[in-house]
N, C-alpha and C. Protein backbone atom coordinates (compact mmCIF):
# COMPACT_ATOMS: atom_id res chain seq x y z
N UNK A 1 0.81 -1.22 0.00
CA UNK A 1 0.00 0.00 0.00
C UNK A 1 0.85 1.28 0.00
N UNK A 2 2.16 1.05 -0.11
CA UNK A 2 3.00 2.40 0.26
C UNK A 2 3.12 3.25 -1.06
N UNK A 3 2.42 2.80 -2.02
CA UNK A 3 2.48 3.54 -3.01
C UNK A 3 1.29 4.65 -3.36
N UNK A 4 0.27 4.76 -2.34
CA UNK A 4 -0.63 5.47 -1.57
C UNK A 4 -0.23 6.87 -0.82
N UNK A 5 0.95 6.67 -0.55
CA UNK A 5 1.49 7.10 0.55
C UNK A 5 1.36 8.87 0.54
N UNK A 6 2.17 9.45 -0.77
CA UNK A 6 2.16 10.70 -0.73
C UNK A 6 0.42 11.36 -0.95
N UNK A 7 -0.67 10.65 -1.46
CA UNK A 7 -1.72 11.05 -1.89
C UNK A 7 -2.30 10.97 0.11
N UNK A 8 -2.09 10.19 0.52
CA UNK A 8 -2.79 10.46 1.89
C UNK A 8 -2.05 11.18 1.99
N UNK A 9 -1.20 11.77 2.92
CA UNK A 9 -0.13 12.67 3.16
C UNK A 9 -0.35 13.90 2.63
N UNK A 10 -1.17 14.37 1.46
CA UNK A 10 -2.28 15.46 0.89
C UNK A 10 -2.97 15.39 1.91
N UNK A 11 -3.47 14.41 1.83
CA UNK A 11 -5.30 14.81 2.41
C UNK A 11 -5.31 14.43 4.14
N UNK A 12 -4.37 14.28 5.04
CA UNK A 12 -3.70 14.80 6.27
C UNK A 12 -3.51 16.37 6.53
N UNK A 13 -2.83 16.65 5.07
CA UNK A 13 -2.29 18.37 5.13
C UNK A 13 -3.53 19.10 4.80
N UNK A 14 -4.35 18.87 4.11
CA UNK A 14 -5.53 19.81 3.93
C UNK A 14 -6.31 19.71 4.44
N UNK A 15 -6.37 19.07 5.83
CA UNK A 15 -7.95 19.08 7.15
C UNK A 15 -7.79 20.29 8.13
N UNK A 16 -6.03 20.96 7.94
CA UNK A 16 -6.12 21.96 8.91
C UNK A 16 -6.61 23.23 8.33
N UNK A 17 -6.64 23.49 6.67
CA UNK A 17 -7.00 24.61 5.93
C UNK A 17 -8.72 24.29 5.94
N UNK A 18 -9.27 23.30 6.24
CA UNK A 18 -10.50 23.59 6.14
C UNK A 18 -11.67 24.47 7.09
N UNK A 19 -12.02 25.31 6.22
CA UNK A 19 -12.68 26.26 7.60
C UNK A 19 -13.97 26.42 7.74
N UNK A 20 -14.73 24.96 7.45
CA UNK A 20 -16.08 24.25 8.31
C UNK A 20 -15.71 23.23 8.77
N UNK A 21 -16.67 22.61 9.38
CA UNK A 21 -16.95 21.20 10.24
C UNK A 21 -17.65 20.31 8.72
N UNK A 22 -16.77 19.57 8.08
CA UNK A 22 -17.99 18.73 7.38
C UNK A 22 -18.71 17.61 7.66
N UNK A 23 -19.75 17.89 6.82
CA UNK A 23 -20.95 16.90 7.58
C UNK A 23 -20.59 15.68 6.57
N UNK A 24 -20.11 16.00 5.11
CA UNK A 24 -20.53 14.43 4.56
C UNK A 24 -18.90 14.31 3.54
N UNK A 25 -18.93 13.19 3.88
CA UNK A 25 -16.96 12.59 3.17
C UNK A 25 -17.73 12.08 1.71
N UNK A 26 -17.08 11.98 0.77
CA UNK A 26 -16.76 11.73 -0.51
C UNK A 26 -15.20 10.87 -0.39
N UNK A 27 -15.52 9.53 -0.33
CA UNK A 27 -14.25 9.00 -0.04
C UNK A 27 -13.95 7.55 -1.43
N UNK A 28 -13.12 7.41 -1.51
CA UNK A 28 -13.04 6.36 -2.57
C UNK A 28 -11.89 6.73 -3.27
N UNK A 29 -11.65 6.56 -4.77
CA UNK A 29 -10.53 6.72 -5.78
C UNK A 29 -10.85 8.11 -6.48
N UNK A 30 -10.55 7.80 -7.86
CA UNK A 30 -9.76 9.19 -8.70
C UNK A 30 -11.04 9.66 -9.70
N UNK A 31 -11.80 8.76 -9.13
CA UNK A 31 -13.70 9.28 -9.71
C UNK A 31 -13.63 10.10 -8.70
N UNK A 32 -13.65 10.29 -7.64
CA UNK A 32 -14.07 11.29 -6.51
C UNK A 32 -12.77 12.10 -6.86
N UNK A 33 -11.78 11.59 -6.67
CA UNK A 33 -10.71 12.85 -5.84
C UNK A 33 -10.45 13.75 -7.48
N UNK A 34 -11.17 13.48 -8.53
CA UNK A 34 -11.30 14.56 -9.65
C UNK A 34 -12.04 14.76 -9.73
N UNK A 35 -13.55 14.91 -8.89
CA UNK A 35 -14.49 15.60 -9.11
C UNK A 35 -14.35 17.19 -9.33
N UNK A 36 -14.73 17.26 -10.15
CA UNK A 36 -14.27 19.45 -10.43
C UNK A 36 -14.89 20.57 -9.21
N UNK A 37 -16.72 19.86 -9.51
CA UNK A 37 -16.92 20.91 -8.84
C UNK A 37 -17.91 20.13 -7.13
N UNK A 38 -17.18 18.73 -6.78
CA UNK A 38 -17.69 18.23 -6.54
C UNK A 38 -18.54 19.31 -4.77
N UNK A 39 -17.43 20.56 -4.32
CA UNK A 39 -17.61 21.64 -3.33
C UNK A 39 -19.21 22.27 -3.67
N UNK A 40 -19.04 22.49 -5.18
CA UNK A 40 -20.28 23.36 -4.80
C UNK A 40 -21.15 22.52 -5.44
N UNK A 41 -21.25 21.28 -6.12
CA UNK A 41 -22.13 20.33 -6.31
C UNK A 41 -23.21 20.09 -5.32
N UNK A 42 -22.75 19.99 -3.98
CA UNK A 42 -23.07 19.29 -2.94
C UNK A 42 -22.53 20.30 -1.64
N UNK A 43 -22.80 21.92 -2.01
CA UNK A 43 -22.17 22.81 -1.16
C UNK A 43 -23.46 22.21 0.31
N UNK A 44 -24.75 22.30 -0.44
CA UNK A 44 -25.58 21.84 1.09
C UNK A 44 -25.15 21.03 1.81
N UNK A 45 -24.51 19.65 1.68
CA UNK A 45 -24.22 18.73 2.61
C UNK A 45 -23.00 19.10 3.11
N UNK A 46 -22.17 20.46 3.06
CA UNK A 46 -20.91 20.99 3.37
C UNK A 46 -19.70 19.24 3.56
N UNK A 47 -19.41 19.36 2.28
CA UNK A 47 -18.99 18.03 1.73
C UNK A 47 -17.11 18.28 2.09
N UNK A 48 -16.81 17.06 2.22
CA UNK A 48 -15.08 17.21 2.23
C UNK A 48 -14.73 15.64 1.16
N UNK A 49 -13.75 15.94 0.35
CA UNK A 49 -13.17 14.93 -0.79
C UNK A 49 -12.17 14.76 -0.41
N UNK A 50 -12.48 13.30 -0.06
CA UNK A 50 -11.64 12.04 0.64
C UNK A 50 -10.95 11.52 -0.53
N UNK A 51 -10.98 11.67 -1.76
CA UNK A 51 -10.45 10.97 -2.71
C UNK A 51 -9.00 10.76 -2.57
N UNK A 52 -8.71 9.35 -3.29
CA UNK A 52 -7.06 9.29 -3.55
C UNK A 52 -6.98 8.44 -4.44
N UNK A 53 -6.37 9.20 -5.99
CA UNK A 53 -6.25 8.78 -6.97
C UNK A 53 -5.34 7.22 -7.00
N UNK A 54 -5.69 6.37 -7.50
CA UNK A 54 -5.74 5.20 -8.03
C UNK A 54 -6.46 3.98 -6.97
N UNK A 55 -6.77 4.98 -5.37
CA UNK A 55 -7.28 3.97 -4.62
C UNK A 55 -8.26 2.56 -5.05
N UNK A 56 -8.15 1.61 -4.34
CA UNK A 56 -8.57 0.09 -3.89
C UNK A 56 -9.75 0.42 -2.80
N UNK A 57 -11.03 -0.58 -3.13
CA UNK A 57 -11.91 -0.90 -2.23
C UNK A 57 -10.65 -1.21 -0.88
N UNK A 58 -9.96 -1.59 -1.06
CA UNK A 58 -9.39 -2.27 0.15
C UNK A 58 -8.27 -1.41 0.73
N UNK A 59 -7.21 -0.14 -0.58
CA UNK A 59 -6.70 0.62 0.20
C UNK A 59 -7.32 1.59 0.61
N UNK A 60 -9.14 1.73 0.87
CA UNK A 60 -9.90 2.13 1.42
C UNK A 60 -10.11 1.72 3.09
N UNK A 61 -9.72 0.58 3.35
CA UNK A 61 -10.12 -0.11 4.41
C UNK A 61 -8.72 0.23 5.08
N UNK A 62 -7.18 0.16 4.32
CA UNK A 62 -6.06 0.35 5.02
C UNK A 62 -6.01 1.44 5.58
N UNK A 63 -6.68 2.85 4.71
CA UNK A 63 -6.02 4.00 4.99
C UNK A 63 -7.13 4.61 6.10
N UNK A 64 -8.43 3.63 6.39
CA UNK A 64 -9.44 4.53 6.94
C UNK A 64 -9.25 5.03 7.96
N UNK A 65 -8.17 4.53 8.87
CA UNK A 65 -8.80 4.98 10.33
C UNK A 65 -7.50 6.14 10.37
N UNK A 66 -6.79 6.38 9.56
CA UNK A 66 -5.45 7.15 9.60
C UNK A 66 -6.32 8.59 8.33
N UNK A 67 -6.68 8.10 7.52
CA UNK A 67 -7.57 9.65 7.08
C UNK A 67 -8.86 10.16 7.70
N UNK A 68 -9.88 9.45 8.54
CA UNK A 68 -10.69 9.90 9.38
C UNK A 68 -10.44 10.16 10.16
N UNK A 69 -9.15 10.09 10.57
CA UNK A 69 -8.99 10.07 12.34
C UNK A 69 -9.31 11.98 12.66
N UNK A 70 -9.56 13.04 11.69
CA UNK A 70 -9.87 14.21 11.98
C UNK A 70 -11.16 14.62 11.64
N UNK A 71 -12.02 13.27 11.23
CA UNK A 71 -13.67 13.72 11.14
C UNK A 71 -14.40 13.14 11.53
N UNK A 72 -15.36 13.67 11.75
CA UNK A 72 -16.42 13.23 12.17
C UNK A 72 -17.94 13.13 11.29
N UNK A 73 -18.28 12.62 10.08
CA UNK A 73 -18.78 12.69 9.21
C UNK A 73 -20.74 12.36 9.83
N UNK A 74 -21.74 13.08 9.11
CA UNK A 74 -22.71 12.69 9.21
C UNK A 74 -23.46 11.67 7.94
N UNK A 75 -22.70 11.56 7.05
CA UNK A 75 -22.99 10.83 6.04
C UNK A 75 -21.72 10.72 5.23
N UNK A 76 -21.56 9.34 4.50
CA UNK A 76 -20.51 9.26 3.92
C UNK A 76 -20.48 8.57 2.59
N UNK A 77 -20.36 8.93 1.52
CA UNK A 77 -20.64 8.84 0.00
C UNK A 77 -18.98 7.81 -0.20
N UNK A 78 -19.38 6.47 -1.06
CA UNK A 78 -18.27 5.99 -1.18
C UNK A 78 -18.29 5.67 -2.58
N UNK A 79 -16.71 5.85 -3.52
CA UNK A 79 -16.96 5.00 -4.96
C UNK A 79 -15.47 4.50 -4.99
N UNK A 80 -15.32 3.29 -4.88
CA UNK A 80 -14.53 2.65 -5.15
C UNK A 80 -14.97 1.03 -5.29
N UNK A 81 -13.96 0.01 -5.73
CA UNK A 81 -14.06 -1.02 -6.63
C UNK A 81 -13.65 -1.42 -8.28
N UNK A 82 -13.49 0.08 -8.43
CA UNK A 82 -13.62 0.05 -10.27
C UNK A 82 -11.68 -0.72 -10.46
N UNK A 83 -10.76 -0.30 -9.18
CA UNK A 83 -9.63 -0.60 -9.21
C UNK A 83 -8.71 -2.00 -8.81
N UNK A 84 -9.47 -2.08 -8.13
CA UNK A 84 -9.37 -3.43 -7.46
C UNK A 84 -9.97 -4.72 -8.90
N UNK A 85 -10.63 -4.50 -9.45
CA UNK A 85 -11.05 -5.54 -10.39
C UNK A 85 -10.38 -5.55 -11.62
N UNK A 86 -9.63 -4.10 -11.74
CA UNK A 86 -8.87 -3.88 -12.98
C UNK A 86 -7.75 -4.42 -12.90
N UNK A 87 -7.15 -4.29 -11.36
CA UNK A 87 -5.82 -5.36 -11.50
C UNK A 87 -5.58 -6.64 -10.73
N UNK A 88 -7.50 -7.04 -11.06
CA UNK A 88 -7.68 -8.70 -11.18
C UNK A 88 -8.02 -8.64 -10.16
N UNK A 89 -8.33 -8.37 -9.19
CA UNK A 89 -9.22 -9.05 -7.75
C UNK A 89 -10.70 -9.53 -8.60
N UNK A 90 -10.80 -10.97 -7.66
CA UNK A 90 -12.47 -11.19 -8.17
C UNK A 90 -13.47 -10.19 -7.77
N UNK A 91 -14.46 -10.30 -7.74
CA UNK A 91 -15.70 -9.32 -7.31
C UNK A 91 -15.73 -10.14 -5.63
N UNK A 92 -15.79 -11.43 -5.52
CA UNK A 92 -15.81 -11.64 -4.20
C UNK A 92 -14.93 -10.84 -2.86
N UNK A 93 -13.79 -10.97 -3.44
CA UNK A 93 -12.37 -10.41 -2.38
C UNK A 93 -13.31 -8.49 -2.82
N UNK A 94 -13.91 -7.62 -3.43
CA UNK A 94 -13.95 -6.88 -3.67
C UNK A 94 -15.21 -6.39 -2.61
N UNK A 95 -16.23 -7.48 -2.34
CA UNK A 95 -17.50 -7.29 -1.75
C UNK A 95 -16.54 -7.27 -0.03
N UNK A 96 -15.80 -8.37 -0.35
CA UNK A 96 -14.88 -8.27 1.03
C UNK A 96 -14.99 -7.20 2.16
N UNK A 97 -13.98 -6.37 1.18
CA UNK A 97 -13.36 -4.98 1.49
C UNK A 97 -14.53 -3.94 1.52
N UNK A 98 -15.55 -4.37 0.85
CA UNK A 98 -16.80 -3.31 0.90
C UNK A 98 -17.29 -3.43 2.30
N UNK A 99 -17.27 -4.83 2.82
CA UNK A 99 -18.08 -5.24 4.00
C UNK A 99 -17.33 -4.95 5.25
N UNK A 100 -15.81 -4.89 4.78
CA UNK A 100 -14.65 -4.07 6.09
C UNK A 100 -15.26 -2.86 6.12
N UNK A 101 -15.21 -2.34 4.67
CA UNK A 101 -14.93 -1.17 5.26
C UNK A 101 -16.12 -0.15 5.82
N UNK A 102 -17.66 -1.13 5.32
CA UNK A 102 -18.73 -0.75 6.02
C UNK A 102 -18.38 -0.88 7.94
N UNK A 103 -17.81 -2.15 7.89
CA UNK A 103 -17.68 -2.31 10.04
C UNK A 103 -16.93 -1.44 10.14
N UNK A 104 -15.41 -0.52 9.13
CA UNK A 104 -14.94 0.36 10.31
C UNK A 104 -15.51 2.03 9.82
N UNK A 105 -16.48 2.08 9.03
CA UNK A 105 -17.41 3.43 9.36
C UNK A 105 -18.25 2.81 10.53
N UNK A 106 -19.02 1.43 10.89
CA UNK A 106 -20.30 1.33 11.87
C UNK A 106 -19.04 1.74 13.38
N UNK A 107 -18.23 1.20 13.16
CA UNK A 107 -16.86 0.83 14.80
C UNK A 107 -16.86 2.34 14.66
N UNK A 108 -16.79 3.03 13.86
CA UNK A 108 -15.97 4.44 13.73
C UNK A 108 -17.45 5.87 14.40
N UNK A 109 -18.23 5.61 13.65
CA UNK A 109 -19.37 6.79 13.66
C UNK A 109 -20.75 6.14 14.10
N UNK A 110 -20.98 4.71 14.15
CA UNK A 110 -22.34 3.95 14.28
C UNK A 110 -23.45 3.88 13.11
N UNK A 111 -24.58 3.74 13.29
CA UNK A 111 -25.19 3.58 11.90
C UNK A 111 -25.46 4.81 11.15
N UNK A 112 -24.48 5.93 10.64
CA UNK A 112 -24.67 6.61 9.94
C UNK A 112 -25.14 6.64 8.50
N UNK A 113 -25.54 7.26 7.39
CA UNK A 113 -26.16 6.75 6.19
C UNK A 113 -24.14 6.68 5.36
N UNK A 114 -24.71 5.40 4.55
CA UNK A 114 -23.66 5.06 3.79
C UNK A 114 -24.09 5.15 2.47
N UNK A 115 -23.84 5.68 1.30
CA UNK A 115 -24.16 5.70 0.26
C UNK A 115 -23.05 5.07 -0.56
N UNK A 116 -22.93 4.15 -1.34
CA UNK A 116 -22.17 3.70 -2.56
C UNK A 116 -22.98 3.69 -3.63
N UNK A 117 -21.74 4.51 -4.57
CA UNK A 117 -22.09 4.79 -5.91
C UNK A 117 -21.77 3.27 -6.70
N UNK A 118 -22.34 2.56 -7.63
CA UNK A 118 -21.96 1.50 -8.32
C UNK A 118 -20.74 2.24 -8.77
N UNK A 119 -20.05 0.38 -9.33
CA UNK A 119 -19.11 0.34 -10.11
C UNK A 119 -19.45 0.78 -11.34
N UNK A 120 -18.58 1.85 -12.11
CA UNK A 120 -19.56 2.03 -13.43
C UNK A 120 -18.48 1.42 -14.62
N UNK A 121 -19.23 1.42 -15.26
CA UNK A 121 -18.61 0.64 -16.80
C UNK A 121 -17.52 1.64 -17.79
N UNK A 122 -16.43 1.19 -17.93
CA UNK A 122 -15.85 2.13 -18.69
C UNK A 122 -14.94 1.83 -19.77
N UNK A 123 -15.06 2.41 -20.80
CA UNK A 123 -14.40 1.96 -21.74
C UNK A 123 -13.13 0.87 -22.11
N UNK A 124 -12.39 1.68 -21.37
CA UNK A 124 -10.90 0.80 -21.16
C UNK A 124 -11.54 -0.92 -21.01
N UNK A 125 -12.36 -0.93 -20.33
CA UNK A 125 -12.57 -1.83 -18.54
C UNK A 125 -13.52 -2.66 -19.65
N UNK A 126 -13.49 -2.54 -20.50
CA UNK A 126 -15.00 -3.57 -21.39
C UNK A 126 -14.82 -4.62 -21.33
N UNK A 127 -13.58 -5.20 -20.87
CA UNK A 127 -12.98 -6.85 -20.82
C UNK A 127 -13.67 -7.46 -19.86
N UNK A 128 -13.74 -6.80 -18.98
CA UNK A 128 -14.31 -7.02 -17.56
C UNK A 128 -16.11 -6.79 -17.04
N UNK A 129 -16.45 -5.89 -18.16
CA UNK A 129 -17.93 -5.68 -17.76
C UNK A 129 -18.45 -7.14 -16.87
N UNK A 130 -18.65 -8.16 -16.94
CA UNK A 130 -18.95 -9.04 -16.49
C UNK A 130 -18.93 -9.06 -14.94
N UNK A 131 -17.72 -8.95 -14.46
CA UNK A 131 -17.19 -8.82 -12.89
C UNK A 131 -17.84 -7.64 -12.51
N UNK A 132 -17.78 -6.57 -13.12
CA UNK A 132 -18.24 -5.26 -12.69
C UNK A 132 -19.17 -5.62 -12.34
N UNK A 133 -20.40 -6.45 -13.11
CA UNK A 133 -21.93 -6.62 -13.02
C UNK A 133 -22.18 -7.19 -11.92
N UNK A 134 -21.46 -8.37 -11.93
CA UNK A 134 -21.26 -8.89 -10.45
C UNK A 134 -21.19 -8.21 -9.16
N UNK A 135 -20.15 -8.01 -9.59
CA UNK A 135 -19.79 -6.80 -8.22
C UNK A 135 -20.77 -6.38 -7.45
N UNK A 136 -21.35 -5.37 -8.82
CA UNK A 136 -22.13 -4.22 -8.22
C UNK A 136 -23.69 -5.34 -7.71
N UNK A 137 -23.59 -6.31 -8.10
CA UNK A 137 -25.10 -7.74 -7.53
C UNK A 137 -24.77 -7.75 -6.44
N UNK A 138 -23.71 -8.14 -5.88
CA UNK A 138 -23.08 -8.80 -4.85
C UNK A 138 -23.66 -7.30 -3.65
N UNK A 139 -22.96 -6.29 -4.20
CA UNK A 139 -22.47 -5.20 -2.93
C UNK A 139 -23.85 -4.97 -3.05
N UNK A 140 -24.89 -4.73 -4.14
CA UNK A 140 -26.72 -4.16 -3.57
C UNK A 140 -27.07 -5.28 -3.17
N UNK A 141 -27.12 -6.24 -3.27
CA UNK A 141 -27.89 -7.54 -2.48
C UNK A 141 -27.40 -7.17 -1.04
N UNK A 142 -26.36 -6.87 -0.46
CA UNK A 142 -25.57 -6.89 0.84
C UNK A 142 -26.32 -5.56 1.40
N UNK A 143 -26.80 -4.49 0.21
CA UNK A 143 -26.73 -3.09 1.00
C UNK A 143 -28.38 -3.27 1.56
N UNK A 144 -29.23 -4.33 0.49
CA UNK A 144 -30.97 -3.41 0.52
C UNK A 144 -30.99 -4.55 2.24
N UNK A 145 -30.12 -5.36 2.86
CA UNK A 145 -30.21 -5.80 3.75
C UNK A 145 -30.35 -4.53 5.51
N UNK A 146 -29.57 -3.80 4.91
CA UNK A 146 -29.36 -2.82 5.97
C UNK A 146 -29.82 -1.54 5.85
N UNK A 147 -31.00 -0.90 6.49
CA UNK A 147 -31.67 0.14 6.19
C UNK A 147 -30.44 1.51 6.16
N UNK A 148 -29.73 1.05 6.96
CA UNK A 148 -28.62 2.72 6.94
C UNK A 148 -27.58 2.52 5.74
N UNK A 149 -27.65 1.37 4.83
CA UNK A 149 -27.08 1.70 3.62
C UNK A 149 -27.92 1.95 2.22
N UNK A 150 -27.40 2.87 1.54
CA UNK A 150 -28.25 3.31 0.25
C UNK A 150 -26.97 2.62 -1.27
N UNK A 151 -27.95 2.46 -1.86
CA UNK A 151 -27.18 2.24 -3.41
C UNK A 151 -27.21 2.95 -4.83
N UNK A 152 -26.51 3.87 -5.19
CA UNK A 152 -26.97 4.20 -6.09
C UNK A 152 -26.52 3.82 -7.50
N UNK A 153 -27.41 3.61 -8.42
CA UNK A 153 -26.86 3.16 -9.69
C UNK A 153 -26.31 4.04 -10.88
N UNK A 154 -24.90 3.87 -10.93
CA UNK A 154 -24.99 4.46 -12.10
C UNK A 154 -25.00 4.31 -13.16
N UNK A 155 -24.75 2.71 -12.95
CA UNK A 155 -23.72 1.60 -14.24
C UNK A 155 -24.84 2.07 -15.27
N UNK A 156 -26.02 1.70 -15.04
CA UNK A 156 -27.01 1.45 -16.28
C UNK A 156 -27.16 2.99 -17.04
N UNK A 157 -27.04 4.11 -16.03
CA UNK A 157 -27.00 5.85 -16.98
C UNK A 157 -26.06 6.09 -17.74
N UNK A 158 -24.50 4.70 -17.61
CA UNK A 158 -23.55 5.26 -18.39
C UNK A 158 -23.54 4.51 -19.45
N UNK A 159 -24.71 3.88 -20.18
CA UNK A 159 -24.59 2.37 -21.43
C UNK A 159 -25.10 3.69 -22.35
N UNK A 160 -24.73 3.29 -23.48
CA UNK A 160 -25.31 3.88 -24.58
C UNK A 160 -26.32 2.59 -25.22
N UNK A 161 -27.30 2.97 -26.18
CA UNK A 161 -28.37 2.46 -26.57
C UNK A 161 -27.85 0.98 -27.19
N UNK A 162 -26.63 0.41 -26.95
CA UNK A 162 -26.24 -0.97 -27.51
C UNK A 162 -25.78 -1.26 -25.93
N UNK A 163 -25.72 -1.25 -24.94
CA UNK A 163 -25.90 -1.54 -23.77
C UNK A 163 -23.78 -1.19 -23.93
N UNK A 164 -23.40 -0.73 -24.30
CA UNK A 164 -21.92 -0.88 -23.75
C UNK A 164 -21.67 0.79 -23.21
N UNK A 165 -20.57 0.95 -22.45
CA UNK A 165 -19.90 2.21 -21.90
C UNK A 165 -20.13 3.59 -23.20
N UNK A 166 -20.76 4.66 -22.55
CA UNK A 166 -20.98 5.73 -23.10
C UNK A 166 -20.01 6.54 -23.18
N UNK A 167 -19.48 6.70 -24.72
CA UNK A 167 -17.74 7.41 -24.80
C UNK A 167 -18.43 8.86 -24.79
N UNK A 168 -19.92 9.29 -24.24
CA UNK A 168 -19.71 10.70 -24.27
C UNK A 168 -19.90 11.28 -22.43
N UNK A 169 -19.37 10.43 -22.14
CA UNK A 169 -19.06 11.00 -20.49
C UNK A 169 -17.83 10.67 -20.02
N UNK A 170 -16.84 10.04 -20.95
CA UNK A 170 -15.50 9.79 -20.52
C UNK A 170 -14.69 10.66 -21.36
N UNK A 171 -13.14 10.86 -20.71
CA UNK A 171 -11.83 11.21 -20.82
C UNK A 171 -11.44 10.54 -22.39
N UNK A 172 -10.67 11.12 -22.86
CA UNK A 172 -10.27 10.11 -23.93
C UNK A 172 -9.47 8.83 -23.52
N UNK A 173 -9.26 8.71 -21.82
CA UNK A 173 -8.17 7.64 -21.58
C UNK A 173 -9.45 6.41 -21.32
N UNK A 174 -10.58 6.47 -21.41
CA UNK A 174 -11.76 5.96 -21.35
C UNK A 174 -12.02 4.97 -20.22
N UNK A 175 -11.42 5.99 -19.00
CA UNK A 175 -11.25 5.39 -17.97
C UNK A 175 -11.91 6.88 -16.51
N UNK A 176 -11.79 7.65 -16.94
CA UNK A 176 -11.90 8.85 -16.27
C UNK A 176 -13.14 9.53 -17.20
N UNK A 177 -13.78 10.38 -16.07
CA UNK A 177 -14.90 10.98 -16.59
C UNK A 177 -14.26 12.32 -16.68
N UNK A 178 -15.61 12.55 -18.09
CA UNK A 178 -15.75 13.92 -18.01
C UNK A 178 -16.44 14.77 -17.33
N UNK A 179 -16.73 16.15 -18.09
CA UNK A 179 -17.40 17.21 -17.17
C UNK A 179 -19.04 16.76 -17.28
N UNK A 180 -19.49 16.14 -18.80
CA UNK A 180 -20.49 15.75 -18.80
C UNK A 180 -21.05 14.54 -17.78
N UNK A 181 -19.74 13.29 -17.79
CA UNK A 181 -20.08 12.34 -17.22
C UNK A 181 -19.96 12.99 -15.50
N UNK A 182 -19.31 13.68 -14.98
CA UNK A 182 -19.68 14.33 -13.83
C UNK A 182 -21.18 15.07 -13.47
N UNK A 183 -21.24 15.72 -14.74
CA UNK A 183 -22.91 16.54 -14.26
C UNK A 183 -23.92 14.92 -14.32
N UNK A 184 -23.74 13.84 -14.62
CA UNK A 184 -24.70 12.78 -14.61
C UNK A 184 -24.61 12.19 -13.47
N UNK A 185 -23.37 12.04 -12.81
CA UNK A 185 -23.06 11.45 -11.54
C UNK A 185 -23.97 12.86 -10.32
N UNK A 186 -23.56 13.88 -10.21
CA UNK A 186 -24.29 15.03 -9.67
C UNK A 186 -25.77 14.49 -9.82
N UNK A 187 -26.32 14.81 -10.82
CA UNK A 187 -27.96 14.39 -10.99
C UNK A 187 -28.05 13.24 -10.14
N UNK A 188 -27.51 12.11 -10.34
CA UNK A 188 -27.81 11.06 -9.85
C UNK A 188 -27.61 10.78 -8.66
N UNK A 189 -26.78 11.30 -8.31
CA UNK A 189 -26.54 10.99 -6.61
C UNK A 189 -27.10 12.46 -5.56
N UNK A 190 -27.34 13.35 -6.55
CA UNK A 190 -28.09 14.29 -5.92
C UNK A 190 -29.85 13.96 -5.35
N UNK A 191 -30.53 13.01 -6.65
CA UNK A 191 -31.84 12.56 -6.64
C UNK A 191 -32.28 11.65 -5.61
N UNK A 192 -31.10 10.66 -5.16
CA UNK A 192 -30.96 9.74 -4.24
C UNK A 192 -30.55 10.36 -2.77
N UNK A 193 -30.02 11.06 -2.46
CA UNK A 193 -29.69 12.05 -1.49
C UNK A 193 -30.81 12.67 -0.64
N UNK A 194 -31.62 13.29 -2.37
CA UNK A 194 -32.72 14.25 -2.00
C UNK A 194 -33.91 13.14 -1.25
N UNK A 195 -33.71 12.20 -2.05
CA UNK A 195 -34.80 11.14 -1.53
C UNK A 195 -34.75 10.44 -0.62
N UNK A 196 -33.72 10.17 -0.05
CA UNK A 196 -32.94 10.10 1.50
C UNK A 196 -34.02 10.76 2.47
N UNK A 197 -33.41 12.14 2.51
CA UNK A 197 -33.40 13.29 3.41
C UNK A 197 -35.52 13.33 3.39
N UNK A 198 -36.14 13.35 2.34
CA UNK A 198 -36.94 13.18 2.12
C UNK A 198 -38.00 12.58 3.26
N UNK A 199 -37.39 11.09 3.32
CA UNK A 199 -37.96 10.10 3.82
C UNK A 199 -37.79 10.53 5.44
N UNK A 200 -36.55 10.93 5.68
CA UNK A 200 -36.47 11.50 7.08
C UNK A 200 -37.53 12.20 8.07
């Protein structure tokens, strides 16, 4: 995991420049930690981006209790998995690390709302669609079990009309989103949020 190292070591140094209390983490890989405008996307939930580019469902679980150890989150938005399957973990060892790293938010904060964004489909990654699909079966079968976790889908908003990865929301490295494929992730996890809070 030491190849993690300098990207935590960021996000250690930037909890003392922050000048609110945030209520909700954005934590996962390099889908989050390049969100553009992910601050004023989600300025209501006074949001902090936990991201660390190339992160693992699982160097999610290593680094948690050493990057939370300065918050105290009221909700916590997670997207990771897309990395862990790319350099071959099954979807099982992947649900794993989902299910750690759900016990050390419950050990950490108690039943706060957990939101995971699916694994989404991406160009590069078309070898694999299969596992992804899995995956993302595995981790919502696990979530609709527990009322304080939510799921949101994105896999199916990013297919184009032949069911494969939509090249008009990705990077040309067809692995990274764009600004478009960001305003779809916004909509979508904004709608689910809203419908959250809603129910409250």
């Amino acid at each position: 995991m030491f190849w993690y190292e300098d990207e935590v070591k960021r996000l250690e140094s930037e909890r003392p420049g922050l000048m609110y209390v945030p209520r909700t983490v954005f934590y996962g890989s390099s889908s989050i930690r390049l969100w553009p405008n992910l601050y004023t996307d989600f300025k209501e939930l006074q949001p902090v981006n936990l991201g660390f580019g190339g992160s693992t469902l699982a160097a999610c679980v290593w680094y948690f209790d050493r990057i939370f150890s300065l918050y105290n989150p009221e909700l916590v938005i997670l997207y990771a998995g897309d990395n862990d399957l790319g350099d071959g973990r099954h979807p099982e060892e992947v649900f794993i690390s989902f299910k750690l790293l759900v016990s050390k938010i419950r050990e950490r904060f108690g039943d706060i709302p957990v939101f995971f964004i699916s694994i989404k489909p991406s160009i590069c990654r078309h070898n694999i669609t299969n596992q992804i699909k899995y995956t993302n079966h595995i981790i919502h079968n696990e979530i609709i079990k527990d009322p304080s976790l939510h799921y949101i889908d994105i896999y199916n908003e990013m297919l184009n009309d032949y069911g494969h990865p939509n090249q008009h929301f990705f990077l040309s490295d067809g692995l990274h989103l764009n600004e478009t494929g960001y305003e779809l992730w916004k909509n979508i996890v904004s709608i689910n949020i809203n419908y959250f809070f809603k129910l409250l």
